[in-house]
PDB file of N, CA and C in Angstrom:
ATOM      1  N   UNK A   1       0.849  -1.190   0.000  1.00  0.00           N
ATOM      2  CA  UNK A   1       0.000   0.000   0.000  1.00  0.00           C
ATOM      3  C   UNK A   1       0.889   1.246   0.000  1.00  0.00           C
ATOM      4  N   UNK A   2       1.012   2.217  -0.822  1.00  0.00           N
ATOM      5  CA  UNK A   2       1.338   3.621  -1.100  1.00  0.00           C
ATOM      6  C   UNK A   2       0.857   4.444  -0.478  1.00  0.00           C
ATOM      7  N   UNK A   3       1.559   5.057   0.605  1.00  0.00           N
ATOM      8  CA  UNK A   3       0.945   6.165   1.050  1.00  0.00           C
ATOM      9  C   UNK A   3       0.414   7.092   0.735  1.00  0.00           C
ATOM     10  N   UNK A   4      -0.476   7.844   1.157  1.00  0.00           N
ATOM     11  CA  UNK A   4      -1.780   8.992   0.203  1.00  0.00           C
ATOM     12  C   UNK A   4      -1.011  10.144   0.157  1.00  0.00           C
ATOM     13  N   UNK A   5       0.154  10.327   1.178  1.00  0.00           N
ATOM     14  CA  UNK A   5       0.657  11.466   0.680  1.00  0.00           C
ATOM     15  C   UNK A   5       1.818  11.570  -0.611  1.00  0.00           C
ATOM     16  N   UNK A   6       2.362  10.246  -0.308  1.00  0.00           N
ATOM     17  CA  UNK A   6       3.019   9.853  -1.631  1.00  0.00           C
ATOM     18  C   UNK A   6       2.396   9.709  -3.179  1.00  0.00           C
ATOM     19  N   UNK A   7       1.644   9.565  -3.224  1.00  0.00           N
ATOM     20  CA  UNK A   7       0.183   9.129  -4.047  1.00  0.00           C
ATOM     21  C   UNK A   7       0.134  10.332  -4.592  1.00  0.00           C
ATOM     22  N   UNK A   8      -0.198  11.936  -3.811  1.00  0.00           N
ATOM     23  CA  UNK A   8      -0.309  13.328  -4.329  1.00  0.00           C
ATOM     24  C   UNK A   8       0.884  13.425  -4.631  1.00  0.00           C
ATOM     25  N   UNK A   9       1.600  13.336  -4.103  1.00  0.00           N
ATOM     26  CA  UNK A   9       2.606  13.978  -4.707  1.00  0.00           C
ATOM     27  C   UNK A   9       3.415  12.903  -6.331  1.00  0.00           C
ATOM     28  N   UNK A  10       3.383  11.865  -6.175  1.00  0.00           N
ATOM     29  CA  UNK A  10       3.263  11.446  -7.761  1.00  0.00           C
ATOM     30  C   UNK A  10       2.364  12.242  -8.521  1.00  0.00           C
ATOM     31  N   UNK A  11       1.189  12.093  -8.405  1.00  0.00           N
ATOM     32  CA  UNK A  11       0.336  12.542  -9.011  1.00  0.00           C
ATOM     33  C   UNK A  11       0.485  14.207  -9.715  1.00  0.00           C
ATOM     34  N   UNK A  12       0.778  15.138  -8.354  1.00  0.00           N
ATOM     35  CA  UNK A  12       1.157  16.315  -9.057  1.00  0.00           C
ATOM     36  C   UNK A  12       2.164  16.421  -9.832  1.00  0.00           C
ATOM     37  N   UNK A  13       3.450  15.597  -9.793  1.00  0.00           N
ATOM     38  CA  UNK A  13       4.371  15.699 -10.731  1.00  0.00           C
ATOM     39  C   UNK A  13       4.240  15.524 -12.041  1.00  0.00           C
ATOM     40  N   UNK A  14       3.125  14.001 -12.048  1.00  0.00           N
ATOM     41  CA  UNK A  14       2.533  13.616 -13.452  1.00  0.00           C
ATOM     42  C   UNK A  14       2.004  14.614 -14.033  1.00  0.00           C
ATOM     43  N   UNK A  15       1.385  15.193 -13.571  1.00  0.00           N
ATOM     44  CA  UNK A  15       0.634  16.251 -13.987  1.00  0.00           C
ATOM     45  C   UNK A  15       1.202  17.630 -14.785  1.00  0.00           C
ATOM     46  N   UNK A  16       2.367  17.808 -14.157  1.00  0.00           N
ATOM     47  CA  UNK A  16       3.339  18.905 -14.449  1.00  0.00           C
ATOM     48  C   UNK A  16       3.992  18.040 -15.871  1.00  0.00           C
ATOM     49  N   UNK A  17       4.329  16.987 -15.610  1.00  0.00           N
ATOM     50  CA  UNK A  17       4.799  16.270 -17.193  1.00  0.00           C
ATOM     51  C   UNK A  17       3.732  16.262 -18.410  1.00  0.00           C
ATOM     52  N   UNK A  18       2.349  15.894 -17.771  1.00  0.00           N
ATOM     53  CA  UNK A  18       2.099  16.029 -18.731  1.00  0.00           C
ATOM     54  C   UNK A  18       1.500  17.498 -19.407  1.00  0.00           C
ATOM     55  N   UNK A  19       0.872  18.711 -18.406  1.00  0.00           N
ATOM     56  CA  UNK A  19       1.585  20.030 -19.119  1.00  0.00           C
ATOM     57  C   UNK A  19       2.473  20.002 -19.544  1.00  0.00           C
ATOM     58  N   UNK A  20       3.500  19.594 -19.642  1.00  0.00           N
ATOM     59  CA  UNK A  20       4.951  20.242 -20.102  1.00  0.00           C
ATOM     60  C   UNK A  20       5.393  19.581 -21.664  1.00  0.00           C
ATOM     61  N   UNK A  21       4.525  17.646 -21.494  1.00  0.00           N
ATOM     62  CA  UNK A  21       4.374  17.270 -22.767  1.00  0.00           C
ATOM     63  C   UNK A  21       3.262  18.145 -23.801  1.00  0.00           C
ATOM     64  N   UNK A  22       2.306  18.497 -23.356  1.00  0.00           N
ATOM     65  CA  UNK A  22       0.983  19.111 -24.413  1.00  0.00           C
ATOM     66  C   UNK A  22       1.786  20.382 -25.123  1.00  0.00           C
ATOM     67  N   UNK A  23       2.878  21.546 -23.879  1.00  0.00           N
ATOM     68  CA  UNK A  23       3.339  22.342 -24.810  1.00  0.00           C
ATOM     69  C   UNK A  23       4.303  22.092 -25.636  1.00  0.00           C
ATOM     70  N   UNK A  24       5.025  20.852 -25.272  1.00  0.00           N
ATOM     71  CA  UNK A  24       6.040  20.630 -26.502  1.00  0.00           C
ATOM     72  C   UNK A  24       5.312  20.406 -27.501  1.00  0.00           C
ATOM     73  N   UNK A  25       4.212  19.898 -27.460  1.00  0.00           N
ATOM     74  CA  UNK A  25       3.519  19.334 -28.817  1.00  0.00           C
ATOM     75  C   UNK A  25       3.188  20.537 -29.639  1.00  0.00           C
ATOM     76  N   UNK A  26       2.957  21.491 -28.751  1.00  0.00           N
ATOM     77  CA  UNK A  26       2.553  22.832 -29.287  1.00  0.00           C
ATOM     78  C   UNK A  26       3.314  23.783 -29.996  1.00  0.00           C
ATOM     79  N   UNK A  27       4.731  23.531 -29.575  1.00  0.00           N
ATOM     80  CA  UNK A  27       6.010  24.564 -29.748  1.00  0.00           C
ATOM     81  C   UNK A  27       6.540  23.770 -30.962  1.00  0.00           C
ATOM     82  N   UNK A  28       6.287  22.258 -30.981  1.00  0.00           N
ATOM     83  CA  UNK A  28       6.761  21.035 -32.478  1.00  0.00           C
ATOM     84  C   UNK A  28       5.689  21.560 -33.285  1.00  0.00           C
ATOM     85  N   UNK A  29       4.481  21.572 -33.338  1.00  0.00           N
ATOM     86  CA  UNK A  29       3.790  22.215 -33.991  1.00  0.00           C
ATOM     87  C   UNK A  29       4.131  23.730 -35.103  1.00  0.00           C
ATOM     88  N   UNK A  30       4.159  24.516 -33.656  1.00  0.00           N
ATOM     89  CA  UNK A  30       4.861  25.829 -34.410  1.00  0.00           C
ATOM     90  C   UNK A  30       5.867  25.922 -35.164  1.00  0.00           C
ATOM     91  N   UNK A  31       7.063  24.676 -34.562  1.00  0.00           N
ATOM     92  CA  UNK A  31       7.916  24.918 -35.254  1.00  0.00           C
ATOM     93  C   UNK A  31       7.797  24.357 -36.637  1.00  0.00           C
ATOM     94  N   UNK A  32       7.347  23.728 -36.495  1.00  0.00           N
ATOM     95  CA  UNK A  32       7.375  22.972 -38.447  1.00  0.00           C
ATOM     96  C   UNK A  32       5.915  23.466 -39.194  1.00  0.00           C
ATOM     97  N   UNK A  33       5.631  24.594 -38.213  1.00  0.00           N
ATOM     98  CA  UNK A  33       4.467  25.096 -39.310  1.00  0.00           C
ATOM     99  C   UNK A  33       5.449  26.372 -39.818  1.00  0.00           C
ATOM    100  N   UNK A  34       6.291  26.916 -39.251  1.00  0.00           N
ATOM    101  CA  UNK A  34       7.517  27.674 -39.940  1.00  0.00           C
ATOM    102  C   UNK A  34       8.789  27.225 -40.617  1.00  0.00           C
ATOM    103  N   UNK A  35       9.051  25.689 -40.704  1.00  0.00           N
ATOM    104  CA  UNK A  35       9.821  25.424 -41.445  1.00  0.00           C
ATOM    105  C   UNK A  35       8.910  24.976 -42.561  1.00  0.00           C
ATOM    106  N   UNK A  36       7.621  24.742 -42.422  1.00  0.00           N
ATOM    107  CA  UNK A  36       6.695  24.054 -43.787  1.00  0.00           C
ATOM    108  C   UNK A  36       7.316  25.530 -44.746  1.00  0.00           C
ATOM    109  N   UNK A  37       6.854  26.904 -44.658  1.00  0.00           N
ATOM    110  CA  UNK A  37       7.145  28.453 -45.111  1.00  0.00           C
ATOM    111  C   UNK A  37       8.158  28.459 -45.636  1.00  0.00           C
ATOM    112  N   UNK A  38       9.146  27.919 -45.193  1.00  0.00           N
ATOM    113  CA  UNK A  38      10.425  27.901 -44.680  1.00  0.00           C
ATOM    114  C   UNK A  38      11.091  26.711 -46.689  1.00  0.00           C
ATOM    115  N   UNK A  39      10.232  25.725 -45.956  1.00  0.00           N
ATOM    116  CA  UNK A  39      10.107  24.722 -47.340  1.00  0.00           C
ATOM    117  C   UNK A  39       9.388  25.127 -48.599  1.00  0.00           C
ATOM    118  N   UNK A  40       9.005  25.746 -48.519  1.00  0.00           N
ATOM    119  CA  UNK A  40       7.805  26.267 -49.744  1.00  0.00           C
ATOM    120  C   UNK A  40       9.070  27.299 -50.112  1.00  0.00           C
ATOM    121  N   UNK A  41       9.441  28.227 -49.180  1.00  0.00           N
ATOM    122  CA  UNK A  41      10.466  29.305 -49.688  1.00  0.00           C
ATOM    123  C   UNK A  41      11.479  28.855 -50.914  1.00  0.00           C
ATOM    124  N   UNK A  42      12.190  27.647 -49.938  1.00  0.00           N
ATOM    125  CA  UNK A  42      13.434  26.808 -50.512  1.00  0.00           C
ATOM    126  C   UNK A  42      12.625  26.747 -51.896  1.00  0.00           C
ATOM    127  N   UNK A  43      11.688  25.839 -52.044  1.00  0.00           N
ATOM    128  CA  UNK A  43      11.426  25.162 -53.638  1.00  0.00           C
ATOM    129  C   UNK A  43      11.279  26.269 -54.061  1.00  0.00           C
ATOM    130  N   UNK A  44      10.601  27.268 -54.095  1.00  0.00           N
ATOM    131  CA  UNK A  44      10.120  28.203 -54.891  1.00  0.00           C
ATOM    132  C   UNK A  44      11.487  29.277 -56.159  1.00  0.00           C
ATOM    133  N   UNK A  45      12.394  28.872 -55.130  1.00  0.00           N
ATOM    134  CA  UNK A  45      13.734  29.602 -55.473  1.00  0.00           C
ATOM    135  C   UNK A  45      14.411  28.743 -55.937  1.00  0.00           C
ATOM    136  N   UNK A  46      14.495  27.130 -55.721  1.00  0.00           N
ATOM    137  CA  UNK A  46      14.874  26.275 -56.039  1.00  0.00           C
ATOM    138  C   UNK A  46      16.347  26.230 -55.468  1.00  0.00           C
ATOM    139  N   UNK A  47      16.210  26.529 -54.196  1.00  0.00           N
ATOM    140  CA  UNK A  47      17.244  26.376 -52.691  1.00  0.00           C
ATOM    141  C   UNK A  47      17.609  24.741 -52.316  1.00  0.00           C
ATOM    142  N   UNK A  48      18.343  24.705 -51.877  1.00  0.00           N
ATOM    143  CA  UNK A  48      18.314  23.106 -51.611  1.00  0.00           C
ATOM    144  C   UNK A  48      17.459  22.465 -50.336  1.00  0.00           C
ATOM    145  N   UNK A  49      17.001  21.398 -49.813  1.00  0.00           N
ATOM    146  CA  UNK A  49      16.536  21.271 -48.743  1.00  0.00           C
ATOM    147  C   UNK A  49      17.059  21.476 -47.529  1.00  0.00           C
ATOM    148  N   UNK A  50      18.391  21.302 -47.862  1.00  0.00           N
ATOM    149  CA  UNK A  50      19.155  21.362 -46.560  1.00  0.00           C
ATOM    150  C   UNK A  50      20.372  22.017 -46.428  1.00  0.00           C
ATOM    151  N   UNK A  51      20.621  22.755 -45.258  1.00  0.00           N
ATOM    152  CA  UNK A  51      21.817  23.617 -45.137  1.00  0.00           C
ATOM    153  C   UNK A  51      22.405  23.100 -44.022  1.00  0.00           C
ATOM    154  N   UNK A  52      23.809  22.457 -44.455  1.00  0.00           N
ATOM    155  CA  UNK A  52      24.620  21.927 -43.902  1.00  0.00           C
ATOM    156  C   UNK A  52      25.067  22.950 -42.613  1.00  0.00           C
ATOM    157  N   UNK A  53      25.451  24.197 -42.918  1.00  0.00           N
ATOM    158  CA  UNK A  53      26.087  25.117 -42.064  1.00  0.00           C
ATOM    159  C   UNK A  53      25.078  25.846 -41.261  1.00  0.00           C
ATOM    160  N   UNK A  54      24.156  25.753 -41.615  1.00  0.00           N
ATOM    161  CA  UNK A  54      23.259  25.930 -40.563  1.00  0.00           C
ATOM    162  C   UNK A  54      22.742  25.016 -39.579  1.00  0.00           C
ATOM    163  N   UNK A  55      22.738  23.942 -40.180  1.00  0.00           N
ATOM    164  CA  UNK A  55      22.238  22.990 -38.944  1.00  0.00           C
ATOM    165  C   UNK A  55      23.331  22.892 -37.910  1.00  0.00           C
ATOM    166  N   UNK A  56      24.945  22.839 -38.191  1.00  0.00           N
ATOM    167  CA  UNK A  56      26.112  23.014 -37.774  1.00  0.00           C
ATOM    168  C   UNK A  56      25.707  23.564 -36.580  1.00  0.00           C
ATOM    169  N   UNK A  57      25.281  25.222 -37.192  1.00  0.00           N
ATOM    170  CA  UNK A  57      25.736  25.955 -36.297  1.00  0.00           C
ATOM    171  C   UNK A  57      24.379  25.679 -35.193  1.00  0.00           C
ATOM    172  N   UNK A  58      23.216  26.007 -35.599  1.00  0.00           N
ATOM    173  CA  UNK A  58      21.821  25.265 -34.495  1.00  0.00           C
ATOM    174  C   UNK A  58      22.384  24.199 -33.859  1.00  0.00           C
ATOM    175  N   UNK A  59      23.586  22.858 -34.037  1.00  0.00           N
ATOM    176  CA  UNK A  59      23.397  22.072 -33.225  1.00  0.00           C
ATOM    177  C   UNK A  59      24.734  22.611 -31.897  1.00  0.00           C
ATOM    178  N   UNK A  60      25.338  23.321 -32.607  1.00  0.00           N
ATOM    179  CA  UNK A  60      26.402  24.131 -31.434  1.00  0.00           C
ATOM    180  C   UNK A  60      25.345  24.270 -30.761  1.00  0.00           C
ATOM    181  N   UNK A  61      24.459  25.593 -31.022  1.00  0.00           N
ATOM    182  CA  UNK A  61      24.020  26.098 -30.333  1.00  0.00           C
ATOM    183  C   UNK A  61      23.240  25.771 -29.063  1.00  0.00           C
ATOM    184  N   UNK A  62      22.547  24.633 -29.914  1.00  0.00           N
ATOM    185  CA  UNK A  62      21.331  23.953 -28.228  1.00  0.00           C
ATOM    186  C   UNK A  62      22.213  22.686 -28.142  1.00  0.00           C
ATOM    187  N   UNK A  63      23.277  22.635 -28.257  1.00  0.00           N
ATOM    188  CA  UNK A  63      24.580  22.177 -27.172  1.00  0.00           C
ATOM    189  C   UNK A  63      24.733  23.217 -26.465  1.00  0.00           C
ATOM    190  N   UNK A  64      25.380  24.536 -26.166  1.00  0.00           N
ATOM    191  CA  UNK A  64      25.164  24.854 -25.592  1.00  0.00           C
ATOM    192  C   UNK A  64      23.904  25.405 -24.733  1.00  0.00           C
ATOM    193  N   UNK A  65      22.739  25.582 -25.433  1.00  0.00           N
ATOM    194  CA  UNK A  65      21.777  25.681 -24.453  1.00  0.00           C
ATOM    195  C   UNK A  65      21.497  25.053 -23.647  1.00  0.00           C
ATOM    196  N   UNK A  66      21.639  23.831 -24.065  1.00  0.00           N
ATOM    197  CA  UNK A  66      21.418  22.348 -23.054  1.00  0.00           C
ATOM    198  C   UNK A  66      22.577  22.588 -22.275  1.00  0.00           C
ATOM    199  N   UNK A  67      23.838  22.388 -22.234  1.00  0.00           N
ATOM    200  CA  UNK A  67      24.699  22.478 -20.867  1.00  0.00           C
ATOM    201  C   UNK A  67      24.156  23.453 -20.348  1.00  0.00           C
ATOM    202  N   UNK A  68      23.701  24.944 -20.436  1.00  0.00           N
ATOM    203  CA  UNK A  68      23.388  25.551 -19.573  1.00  0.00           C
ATOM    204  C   UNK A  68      22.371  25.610 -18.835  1.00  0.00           C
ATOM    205  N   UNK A  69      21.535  24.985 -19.275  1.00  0.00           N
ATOM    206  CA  UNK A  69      19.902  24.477 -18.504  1.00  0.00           C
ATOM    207  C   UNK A  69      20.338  22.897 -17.417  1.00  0.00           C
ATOM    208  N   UNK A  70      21.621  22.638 -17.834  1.00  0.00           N
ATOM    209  CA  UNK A  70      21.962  20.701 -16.990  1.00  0.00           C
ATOM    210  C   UNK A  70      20.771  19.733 -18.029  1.00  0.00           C
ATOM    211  N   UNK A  71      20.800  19.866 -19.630  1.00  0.00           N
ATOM    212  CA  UNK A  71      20.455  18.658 -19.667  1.00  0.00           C
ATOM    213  C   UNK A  71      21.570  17.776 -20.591  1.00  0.00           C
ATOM    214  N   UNK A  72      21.803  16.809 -20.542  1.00  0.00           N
ATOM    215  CA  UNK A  72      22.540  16.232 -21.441  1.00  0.00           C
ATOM    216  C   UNK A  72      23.110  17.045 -22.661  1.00  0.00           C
ATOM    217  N   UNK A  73      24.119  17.310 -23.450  1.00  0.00           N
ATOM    218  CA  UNK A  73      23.831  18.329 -24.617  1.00  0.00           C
ATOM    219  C   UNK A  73      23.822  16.984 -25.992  1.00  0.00           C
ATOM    220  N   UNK A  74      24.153  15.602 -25.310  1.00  0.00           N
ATOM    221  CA  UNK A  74      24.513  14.790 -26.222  1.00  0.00           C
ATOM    222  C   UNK A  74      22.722  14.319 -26.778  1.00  0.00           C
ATOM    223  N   UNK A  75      21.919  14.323 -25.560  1.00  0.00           N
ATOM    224  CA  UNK A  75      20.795  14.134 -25.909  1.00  0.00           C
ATOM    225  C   UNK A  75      20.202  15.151 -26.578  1.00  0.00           C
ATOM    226  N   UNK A  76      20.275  16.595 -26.103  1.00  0.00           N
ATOM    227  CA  UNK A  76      19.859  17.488 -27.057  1.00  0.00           C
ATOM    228  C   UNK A  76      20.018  17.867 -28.721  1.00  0.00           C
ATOM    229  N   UNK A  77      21.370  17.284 -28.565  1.00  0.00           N
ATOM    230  CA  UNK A  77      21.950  16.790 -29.987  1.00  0.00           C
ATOM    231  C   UNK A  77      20.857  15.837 -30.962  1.00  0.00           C
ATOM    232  N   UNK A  78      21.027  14.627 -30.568  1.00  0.00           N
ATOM    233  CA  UNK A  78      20.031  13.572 -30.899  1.00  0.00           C
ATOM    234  C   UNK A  78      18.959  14.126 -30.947  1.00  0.00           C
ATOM    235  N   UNK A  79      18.056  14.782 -30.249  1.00  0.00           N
ATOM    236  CA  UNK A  79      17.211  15.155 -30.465  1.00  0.00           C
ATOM    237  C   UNK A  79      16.463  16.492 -31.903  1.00  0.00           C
ATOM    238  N   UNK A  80      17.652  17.221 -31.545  1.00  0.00           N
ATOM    239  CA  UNK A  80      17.466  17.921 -33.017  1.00  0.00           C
ATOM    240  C   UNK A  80      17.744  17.541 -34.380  1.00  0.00           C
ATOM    241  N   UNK A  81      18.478  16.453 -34.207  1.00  0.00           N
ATOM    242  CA  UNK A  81      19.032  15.724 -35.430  1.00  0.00           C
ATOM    243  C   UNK A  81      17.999  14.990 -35.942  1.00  0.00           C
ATOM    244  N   UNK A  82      17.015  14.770 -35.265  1.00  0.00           N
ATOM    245  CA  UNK A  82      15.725  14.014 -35.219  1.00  0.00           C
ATOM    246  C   UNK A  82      14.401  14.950 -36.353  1.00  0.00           C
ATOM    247  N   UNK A  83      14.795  15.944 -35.716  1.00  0.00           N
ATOM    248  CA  UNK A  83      13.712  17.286 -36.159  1.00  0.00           C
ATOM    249  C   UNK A  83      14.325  17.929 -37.610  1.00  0.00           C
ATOM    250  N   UNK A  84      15.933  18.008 -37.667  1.00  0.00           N
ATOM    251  CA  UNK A  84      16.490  18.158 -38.654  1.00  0.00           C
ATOM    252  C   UNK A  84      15.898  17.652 -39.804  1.00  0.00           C
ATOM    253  N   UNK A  85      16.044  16.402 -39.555  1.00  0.00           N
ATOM    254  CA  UNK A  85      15.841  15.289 -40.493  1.00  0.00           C
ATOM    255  C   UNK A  85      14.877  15.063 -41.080  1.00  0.00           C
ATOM    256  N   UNK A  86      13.614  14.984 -40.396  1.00  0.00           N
ATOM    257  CA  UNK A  86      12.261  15.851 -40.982  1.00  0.00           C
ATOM    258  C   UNK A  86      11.900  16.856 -41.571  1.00  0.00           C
ATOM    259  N   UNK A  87      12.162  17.726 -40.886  1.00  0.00           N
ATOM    260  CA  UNK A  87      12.528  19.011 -41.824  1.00  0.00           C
ATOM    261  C   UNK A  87      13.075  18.910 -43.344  1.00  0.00           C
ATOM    262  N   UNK A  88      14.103  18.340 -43.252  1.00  0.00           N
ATOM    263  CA  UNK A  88      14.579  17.911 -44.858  1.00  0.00           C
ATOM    264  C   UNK A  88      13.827  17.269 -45.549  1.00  0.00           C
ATOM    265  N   UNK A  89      13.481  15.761 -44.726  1.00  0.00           N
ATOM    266  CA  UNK A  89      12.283  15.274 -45.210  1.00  0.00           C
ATOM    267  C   UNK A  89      10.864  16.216 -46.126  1.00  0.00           C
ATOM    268  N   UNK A  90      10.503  16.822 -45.166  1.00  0.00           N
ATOM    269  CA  UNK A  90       9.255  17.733 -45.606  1.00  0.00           C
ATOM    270  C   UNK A  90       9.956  18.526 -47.280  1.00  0.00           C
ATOM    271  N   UNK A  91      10.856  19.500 -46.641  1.00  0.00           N
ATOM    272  CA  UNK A  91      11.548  20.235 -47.954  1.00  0.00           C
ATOM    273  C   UNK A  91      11.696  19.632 -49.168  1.00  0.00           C
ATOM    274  N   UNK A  92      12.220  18.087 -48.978  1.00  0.00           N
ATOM    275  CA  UNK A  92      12.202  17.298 -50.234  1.00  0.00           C
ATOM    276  C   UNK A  92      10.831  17.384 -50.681  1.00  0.00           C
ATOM    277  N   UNK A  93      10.040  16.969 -49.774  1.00  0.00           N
ATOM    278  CA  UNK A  93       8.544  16.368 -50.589  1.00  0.00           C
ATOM    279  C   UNK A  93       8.190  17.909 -50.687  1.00  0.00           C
ATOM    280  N   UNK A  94       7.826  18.753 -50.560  1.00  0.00           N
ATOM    281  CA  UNK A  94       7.368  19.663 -50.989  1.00  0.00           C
ATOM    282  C   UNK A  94       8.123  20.529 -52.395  1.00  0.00           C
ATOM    283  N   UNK A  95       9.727  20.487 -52.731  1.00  0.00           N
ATOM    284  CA  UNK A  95      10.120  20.481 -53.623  1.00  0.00           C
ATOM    285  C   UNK A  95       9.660  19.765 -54.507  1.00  0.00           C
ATOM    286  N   UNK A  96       9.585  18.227 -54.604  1.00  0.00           N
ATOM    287  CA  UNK A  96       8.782  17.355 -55.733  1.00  0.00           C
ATOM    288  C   UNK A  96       7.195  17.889 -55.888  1.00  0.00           C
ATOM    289  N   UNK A  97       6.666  18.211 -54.844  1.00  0.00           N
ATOM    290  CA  UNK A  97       5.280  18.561 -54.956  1.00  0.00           C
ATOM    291  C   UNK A  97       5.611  19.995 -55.966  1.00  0.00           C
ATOM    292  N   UNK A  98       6.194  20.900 -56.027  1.00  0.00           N
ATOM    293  CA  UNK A  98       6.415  21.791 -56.817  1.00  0.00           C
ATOM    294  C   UNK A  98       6.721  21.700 -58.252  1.00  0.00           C
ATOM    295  N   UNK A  99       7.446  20.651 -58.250  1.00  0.00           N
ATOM    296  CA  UNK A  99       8.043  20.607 -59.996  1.00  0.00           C
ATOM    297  C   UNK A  99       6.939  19.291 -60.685  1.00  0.00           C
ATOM    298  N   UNK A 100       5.742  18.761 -59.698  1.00  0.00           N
ATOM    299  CA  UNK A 100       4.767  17.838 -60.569  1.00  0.00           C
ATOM    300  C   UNK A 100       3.943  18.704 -61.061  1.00  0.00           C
TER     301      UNK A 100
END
């Protein structure tokens, strides 16, 4: 048996996770509703999908953001490399969607 005060206090934490999951969903949202713009731009000019030196420099960067917040920066890494990658993804298909 779990104590009831232990019990609240799981509970409120869950709770705080899962606020904290709904706005990531919200902020992933935003963000690839500005790289979709972002992709439409590229094809339109006939830009490439992907910029090597920029992602470069974005993944410095939330390396360092992440050491300075204490989270992993190796995970933060992985993690944008994740979003990167989609991103390109999208840019491709929306480039082909342009030249059919």
């Amino acid at each position: 048996m779990v104590d009831p005060a232990v019990r609240q206090e799981l509970s409120g934490y869950r709770q705080s996770i899962d606020n904290i999951d709904a706005a990531l969903v919200h902020m992933l949202a935003e963000r690839f509703r500005c790289t979709q713009a972002v992709g439409v731009l590229k094809a339109k000019y006939s830009l490439p999908p992907a910029d090597p030196a920029r992602e470069e420099y974005q993944i410095e960067r939330l390396r360092r953001l992440a050491k300075d917040a204490n989270l992993d920066p190796d995970f933060a890494e992985k993690f944008l490399n994740f979003i990167i990658h989609e991103v390109i993804r999208h840019h491709e298909a929306i480039a082909a969607d342009l030249k059919d």
